[in-house]
PDB file of N, CA and C in Angstrom:
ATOM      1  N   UNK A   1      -1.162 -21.294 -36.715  1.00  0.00           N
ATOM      2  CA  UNK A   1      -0.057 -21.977 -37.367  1.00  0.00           C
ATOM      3  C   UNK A   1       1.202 -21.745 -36.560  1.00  0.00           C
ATOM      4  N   UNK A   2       1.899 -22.562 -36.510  1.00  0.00           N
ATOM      5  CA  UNK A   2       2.978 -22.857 -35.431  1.00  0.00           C
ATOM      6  C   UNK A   2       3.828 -22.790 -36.341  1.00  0.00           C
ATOM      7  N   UNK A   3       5.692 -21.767 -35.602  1.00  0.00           N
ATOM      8  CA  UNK A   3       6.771 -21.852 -36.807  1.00  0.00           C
ATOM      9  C   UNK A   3       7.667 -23.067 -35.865  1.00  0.00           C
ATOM     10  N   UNK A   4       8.352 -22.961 -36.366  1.00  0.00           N
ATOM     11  CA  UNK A   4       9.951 -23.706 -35.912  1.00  0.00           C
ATOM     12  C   UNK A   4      10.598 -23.237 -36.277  1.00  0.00           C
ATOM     13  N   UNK A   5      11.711 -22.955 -35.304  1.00  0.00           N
ATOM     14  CA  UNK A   5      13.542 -23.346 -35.461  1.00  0.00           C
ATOM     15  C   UNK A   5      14.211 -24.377 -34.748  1.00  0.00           C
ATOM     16  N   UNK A   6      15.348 -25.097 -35.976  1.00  0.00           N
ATOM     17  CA  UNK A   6      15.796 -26.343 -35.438  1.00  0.00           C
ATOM     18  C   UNK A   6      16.983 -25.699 -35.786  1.00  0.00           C
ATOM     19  N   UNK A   7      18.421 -26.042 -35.135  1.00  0.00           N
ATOM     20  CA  UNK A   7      19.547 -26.251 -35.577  1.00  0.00           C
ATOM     21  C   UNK A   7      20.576 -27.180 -34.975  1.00  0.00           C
ATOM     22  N   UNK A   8      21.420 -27.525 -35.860  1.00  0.00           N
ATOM     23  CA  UNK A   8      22.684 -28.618 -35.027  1.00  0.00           C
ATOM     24  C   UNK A   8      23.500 -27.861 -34.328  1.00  0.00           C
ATOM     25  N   UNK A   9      23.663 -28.229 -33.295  1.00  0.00           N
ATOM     26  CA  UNK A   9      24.937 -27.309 -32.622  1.00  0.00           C
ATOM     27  C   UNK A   9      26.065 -28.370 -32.713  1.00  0.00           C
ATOM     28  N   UNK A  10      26.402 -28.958 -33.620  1.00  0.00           N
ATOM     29  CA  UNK A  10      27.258 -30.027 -33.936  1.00  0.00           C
ATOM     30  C   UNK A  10      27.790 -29.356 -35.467  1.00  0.00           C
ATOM     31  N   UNK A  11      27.283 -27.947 -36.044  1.00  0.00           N
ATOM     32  CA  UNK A  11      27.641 -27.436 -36.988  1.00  0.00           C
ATOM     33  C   UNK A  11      28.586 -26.617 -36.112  1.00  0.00           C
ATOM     34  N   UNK A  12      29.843 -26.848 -37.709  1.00  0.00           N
ATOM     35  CA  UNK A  12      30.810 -25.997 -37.350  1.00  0.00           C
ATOM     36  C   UNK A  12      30.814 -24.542 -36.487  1.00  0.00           C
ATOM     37  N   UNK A  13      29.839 -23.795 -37.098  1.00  0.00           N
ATOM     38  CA  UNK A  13      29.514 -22.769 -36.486  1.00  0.00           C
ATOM     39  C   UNK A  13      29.454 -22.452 -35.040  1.00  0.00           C
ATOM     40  N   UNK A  14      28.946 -23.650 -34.503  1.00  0.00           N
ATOM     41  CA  UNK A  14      28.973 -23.981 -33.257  1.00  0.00           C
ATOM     42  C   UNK A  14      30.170 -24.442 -32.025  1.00  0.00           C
ATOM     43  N   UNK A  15      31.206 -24.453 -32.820  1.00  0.00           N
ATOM     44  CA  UNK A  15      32.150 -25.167 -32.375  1.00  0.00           C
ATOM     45  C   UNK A  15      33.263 -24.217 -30.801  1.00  0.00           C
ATOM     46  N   UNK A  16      33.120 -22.872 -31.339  1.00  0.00           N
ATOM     47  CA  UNK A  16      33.941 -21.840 -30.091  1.00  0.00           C
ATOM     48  C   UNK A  16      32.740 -21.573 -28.994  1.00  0.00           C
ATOM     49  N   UNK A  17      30.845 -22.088 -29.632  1.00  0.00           N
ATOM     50  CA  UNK A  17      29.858 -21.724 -28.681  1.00  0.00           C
ATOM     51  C   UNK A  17      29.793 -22.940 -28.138  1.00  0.00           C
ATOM     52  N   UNK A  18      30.412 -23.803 -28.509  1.00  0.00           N
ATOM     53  CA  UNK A  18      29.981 -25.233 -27.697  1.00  0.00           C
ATOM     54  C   UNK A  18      31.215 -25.417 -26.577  1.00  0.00           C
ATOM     55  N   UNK A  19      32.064 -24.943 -26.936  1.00  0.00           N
ATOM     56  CA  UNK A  19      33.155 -24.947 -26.160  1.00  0.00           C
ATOM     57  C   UNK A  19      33.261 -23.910 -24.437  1.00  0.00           C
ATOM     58  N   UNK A  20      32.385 -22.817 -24.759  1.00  0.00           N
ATOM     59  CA  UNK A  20      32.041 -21.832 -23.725  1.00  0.00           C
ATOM     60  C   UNK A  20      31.100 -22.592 -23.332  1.00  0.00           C
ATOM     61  N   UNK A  21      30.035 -23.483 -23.925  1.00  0.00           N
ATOM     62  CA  UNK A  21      28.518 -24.144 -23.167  1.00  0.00           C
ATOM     63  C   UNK A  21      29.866 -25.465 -21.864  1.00  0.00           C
ATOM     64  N   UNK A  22      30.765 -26.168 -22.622  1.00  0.00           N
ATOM     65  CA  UNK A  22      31.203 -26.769 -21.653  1.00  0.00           C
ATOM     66  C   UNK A  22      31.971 -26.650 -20.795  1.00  0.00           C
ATOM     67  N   UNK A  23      32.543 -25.342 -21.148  1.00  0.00           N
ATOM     68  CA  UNK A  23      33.149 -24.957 -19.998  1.00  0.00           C
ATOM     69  C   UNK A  23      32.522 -24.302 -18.658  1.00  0.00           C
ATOM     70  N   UNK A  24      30.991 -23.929 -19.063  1.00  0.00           N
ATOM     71  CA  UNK A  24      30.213 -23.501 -18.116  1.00  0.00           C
ATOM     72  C   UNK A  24      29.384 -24.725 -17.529  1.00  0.00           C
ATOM     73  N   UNK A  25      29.976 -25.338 -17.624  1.00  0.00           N
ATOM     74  CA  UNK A  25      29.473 -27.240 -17.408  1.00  0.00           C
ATOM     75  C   UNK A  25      27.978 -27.446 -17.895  1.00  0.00           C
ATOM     76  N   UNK A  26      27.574 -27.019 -19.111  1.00  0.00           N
ATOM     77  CA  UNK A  26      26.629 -27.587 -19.480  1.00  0.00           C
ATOM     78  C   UNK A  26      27.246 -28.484 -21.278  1.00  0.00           C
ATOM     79  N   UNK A  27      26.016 -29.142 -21.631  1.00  0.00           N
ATOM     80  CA  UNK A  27      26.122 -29.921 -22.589  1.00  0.00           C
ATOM     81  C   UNK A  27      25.804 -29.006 -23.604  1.00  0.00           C
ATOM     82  N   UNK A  28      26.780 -29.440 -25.109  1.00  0.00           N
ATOM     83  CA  UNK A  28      27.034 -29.075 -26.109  1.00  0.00           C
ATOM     84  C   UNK A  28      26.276 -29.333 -27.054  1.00  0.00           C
ATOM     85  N   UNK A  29      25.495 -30.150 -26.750  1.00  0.00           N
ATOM     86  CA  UNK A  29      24.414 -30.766 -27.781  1.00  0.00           C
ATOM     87  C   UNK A  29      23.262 -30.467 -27.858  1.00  0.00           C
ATOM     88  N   UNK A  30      22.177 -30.937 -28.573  1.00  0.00           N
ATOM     89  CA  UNK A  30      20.892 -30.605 -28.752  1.00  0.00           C
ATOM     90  C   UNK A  30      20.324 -29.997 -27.537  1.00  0.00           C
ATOM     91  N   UNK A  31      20.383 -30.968 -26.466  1.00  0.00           N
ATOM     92  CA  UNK A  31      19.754 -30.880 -25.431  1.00  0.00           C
ATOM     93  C   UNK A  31      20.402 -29.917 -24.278  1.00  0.00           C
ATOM     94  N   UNK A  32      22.044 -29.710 -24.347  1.00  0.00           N
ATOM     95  CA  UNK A  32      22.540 -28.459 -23.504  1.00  0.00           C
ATOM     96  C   UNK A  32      21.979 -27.300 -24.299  1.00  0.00           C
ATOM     97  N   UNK A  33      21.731 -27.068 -25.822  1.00  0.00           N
ATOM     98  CA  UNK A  33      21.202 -25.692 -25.883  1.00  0.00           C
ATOM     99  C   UNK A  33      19.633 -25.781 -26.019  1.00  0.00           C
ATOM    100  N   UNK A  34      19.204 -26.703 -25.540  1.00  0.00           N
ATOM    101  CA  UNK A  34      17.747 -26.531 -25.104  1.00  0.00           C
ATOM    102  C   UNK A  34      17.371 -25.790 -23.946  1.00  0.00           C
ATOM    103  N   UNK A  35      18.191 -26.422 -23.093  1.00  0.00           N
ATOM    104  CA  UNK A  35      18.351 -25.326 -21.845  1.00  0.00           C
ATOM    105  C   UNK A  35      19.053 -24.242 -21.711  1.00  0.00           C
ATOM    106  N   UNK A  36      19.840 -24.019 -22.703  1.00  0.00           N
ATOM    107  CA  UNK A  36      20.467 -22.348 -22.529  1.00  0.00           C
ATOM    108  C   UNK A  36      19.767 -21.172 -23.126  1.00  0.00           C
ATOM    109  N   UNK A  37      18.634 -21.390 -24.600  1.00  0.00           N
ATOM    110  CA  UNK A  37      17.951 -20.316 -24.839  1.00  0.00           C
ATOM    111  C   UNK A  37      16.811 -19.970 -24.322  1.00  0.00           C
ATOM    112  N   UNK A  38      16.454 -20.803 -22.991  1.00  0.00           N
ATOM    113  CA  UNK A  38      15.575 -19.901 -21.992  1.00  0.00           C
ATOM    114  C   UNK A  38      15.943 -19.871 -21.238  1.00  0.00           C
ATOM    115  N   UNK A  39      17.391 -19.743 -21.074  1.00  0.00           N
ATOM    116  CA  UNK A  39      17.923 -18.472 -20.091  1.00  0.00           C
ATOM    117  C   UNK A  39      18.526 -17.938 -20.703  1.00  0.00           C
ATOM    118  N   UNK A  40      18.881 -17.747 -22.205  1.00  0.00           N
ATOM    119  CA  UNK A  40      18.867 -16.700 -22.456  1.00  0.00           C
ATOM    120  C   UNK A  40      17.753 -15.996 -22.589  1.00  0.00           C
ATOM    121  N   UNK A  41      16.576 -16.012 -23.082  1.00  0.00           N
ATOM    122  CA  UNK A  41      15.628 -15.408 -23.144  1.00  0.00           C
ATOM    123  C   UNK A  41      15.266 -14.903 -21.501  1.00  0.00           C
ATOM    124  N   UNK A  42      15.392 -15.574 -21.022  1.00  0.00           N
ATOM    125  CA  UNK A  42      15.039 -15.033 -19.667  1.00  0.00           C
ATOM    126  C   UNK A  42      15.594 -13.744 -18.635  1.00  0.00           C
ATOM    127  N   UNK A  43      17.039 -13.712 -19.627  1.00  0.00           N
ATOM    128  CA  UNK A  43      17.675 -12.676 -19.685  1.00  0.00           C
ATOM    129  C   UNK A  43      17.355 -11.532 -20.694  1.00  0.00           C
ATOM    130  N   UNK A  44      16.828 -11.603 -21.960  1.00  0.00           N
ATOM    131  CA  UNK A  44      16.589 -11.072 -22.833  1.00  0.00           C
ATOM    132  C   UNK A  44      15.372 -10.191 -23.402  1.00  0.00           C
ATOM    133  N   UNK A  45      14.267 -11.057 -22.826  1.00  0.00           N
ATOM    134  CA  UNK A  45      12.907 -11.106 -23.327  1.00  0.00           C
ATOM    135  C   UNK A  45      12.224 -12.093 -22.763  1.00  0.00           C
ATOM    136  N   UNK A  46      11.510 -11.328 -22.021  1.00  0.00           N
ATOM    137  CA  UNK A  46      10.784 -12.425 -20.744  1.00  0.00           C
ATOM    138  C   UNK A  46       9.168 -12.845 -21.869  1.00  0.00           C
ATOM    139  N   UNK A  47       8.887 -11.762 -22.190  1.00  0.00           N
ATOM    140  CA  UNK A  47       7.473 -11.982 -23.278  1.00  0.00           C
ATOM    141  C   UNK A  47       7.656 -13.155 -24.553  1.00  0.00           C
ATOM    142  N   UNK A  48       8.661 -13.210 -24.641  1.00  0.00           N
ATOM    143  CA  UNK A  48       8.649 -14.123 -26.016  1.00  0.00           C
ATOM    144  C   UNK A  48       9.265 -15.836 -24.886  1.00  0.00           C
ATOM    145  N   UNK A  49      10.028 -15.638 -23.683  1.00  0.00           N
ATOM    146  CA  UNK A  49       9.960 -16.700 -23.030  1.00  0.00           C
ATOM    147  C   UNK A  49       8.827 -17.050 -22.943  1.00  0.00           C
ATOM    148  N   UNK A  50       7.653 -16.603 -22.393  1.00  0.00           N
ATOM    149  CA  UNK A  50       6.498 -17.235 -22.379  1.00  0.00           C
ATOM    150  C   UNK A  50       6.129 -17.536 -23.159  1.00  0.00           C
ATOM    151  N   UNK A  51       5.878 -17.448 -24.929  1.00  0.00           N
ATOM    152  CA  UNK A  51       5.573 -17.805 -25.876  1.00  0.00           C
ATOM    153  C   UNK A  51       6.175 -19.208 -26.438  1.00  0.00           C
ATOM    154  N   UNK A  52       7.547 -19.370 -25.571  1.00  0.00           N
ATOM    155  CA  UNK A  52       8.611 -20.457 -26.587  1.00  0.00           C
ATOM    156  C   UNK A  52       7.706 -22.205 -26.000  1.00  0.00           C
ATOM    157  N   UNK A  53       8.073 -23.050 -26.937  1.00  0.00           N
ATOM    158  CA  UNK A  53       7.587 -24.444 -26.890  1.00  0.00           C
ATOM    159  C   UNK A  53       9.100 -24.796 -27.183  1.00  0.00           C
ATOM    160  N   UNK A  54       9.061 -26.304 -26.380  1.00  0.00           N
ATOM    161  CA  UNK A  54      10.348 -27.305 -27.093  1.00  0.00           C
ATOM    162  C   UNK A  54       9.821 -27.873 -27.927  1.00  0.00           C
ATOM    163  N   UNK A  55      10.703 -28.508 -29.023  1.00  0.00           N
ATOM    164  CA  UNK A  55       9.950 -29.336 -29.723  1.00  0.00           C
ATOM    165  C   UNK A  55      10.548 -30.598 -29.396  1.00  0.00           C
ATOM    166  N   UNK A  56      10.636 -31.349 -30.441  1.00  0.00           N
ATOM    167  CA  UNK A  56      11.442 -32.790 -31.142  1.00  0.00           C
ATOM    168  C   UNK A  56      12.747 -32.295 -30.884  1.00  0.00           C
ATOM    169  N   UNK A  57      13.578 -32.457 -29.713  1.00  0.00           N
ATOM    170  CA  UNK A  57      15.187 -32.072 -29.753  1.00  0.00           C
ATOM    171  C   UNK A  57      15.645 -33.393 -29.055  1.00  0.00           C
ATOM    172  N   UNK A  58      17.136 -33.285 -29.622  1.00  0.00           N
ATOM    173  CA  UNK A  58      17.751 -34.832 -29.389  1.00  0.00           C
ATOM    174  C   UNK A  58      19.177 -34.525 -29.621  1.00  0.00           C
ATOM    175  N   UNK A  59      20.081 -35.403 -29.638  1.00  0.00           N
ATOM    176  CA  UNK A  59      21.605 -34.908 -29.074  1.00  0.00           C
ATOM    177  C   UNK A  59      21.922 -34.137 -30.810  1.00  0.00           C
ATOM    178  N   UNK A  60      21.687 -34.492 -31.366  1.00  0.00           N
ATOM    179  CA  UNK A  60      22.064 -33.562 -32.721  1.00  0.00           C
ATOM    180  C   UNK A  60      21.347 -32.589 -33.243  1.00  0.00           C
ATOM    181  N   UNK A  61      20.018 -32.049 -31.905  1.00  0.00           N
ATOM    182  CA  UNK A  61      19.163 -30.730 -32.781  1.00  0.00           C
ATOM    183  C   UNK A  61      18.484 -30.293 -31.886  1.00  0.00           C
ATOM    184  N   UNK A  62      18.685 -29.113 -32.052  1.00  0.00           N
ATOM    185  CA  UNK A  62      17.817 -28.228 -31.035  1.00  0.00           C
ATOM    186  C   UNK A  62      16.390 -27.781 -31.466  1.00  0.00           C
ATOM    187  N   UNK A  63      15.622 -27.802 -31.397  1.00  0.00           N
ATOM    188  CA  UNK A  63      14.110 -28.032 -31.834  1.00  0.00           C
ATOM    189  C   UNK A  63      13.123 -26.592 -30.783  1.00  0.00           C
ATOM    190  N   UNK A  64      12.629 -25.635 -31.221  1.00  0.00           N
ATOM    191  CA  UNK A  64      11.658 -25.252 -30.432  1.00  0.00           C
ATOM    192  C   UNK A  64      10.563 -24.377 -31.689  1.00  0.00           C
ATOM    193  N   UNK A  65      10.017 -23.774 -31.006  1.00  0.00           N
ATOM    194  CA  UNK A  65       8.627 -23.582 -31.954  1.00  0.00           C
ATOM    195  C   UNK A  65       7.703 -22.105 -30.781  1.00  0.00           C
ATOM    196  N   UNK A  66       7.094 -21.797 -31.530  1.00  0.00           N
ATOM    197  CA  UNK A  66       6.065 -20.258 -31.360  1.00  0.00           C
ATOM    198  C   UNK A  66       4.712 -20.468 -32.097  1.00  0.00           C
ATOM    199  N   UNK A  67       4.100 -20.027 -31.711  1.00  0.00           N
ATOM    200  CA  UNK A  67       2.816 -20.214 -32.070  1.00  0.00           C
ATOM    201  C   UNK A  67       2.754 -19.317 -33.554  1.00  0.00           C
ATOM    202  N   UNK A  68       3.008 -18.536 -33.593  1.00  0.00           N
ATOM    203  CA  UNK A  68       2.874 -17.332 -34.616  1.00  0.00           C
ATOM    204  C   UNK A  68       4.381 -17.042 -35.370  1.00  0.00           C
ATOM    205  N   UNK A  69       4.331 -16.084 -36.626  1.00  0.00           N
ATOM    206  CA  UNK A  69       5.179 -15.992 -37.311  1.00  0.00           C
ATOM    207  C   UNK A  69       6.166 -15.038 -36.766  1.00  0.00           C
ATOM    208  N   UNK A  70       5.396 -14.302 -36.214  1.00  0.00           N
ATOM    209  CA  UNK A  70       5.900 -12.850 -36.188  1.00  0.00           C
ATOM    210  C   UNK A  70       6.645 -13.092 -34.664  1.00  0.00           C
ATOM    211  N   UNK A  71       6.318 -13.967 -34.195  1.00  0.00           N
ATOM    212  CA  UNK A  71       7.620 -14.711 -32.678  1.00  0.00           C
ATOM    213  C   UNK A  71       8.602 -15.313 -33.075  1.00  0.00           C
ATOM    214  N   UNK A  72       8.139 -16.087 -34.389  1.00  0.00           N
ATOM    215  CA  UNK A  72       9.300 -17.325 -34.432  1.00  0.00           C
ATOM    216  C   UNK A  72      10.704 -16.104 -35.344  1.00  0.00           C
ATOM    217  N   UNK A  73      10.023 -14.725 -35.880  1.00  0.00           N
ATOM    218  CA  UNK A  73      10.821 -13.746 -36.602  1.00  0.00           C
ATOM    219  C   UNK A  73      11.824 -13.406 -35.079  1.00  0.00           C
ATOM    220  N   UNK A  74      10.976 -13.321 -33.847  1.00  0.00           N
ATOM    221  CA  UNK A  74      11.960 -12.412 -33.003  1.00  0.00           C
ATOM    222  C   UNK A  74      12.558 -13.393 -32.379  1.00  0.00           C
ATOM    223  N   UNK A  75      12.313 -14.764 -31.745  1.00  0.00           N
ATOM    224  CA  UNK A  75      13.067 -16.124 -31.773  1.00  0.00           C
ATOM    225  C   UNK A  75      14.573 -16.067 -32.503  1.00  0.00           C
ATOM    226  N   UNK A  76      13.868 -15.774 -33.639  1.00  0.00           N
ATOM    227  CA  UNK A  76      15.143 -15.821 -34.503  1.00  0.00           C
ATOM    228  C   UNK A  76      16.212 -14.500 -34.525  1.00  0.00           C
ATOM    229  N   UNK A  77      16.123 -13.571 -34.928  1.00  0.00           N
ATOM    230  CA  UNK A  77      16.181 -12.502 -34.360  1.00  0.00           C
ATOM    231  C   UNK A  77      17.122 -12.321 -32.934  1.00  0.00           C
ATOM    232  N   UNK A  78      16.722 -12.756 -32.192  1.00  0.00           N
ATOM    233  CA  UNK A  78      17.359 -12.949 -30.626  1.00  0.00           C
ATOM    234  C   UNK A  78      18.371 -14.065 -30.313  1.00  0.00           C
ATOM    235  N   UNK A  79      18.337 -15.193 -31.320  1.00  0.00           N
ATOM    236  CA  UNK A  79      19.165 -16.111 -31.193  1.00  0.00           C
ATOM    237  C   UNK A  79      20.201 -15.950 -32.019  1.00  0.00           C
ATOM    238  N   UNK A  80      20.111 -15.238 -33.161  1.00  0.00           N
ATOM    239  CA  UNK A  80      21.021 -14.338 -33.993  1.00  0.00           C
ATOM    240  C   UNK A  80      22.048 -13.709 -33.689  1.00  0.00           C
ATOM    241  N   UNK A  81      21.220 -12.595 -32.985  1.00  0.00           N
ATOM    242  CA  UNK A  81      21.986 -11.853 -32.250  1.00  0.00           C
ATOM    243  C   UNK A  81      22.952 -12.230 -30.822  1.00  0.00           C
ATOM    244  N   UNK A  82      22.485 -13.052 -30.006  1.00  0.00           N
ATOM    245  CA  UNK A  82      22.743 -13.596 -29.092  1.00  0.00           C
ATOM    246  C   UNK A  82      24.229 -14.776 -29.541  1.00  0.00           C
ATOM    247  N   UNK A  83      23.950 -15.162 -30.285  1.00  0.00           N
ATOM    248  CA  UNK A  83      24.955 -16.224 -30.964  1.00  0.00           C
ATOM    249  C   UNK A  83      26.268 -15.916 -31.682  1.00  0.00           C
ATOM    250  N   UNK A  84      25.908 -14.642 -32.608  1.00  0.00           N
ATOM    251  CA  UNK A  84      26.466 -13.789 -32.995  1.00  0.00           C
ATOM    252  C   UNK A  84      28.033 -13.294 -32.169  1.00  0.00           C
ATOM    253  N   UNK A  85      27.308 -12.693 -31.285  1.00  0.00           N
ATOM    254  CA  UNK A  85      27.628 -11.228 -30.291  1.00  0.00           C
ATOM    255  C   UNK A  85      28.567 -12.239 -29.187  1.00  0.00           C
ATOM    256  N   UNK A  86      28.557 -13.816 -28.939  1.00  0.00           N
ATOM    257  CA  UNK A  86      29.063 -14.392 -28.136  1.00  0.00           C
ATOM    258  C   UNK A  86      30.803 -14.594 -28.056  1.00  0.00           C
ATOM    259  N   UNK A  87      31.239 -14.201 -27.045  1.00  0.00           N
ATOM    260  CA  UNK A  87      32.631 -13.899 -27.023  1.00  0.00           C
ATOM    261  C   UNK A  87      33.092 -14.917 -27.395  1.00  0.00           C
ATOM    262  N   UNK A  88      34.501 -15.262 -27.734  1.00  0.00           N
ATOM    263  CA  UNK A  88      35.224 -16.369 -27.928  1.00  0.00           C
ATOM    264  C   UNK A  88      35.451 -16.964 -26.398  1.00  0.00           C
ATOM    265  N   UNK A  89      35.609 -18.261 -26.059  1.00  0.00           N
ATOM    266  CA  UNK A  89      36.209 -19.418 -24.949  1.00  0.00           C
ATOM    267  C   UNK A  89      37.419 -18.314 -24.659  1.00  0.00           C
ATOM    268  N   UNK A  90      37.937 -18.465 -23.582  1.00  0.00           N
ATOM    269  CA  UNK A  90      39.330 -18.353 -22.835  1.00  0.00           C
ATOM    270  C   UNK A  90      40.404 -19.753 -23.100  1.00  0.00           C
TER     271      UNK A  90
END
C-alpha cells in the first residue's frame, strides 16, 4: 500500500518559502517544489531519497508518494522539519 503527500505551495504558509525558492531561481509552484525535496532529501536522507515517487503534481500541488507507511511518516517528518526550520528571504 502506497501513502501520499500532496500540498499547495500556493498556501499562505508558503508564501516567505516561495519567495527564497525564487530568489534561488527556481519555481514557486507545484513543480519548483517537486524538484527541491530531492535535494533536499539528498541532503538529508539519502535512504528515504531512494524510496520517494512523484506523483500527479501540477502548478498548484506538489504530489509524491512511498511505498509504505512508516516512509511516508519520515517524508513527512523531514519536510516538517525542513520547512519549518527555513530561514526567512533577505
Amino acid at each position: 500500500m502506497s501513502s501520499q503527500v500532496a500540498f499547495s505551495p500556493s498556501d499562505a504558509f508558503f508564501a516567505a518559502l516561495n519567495k527564497r525558492h525564487e530568489a534561488a531561481g527556481r519555481g514557486s509552484d507545484g513543480y519548483g517544489w517537486l524538484e527541491a525535496v530531492p535535494e533536499h532529501l539528498a541532503k538529508s536522507d539519502l535512504a528515504l531519497l531512494g524510496k520517494l515517487q512523484h506523483g500527479d503534481s501540477e502548478s498548484d500541488t506538489c504530489v509524491l508518494w512511498v511505498e509504505t507507511e512508516s516512509d511516508c511518516r519520515a517524508l513527512v517528518e523531514s519536510l516538517w522539519t525542513w520547512l519549518d526550520d527555513a530561514p526567512e528571504p533577505q
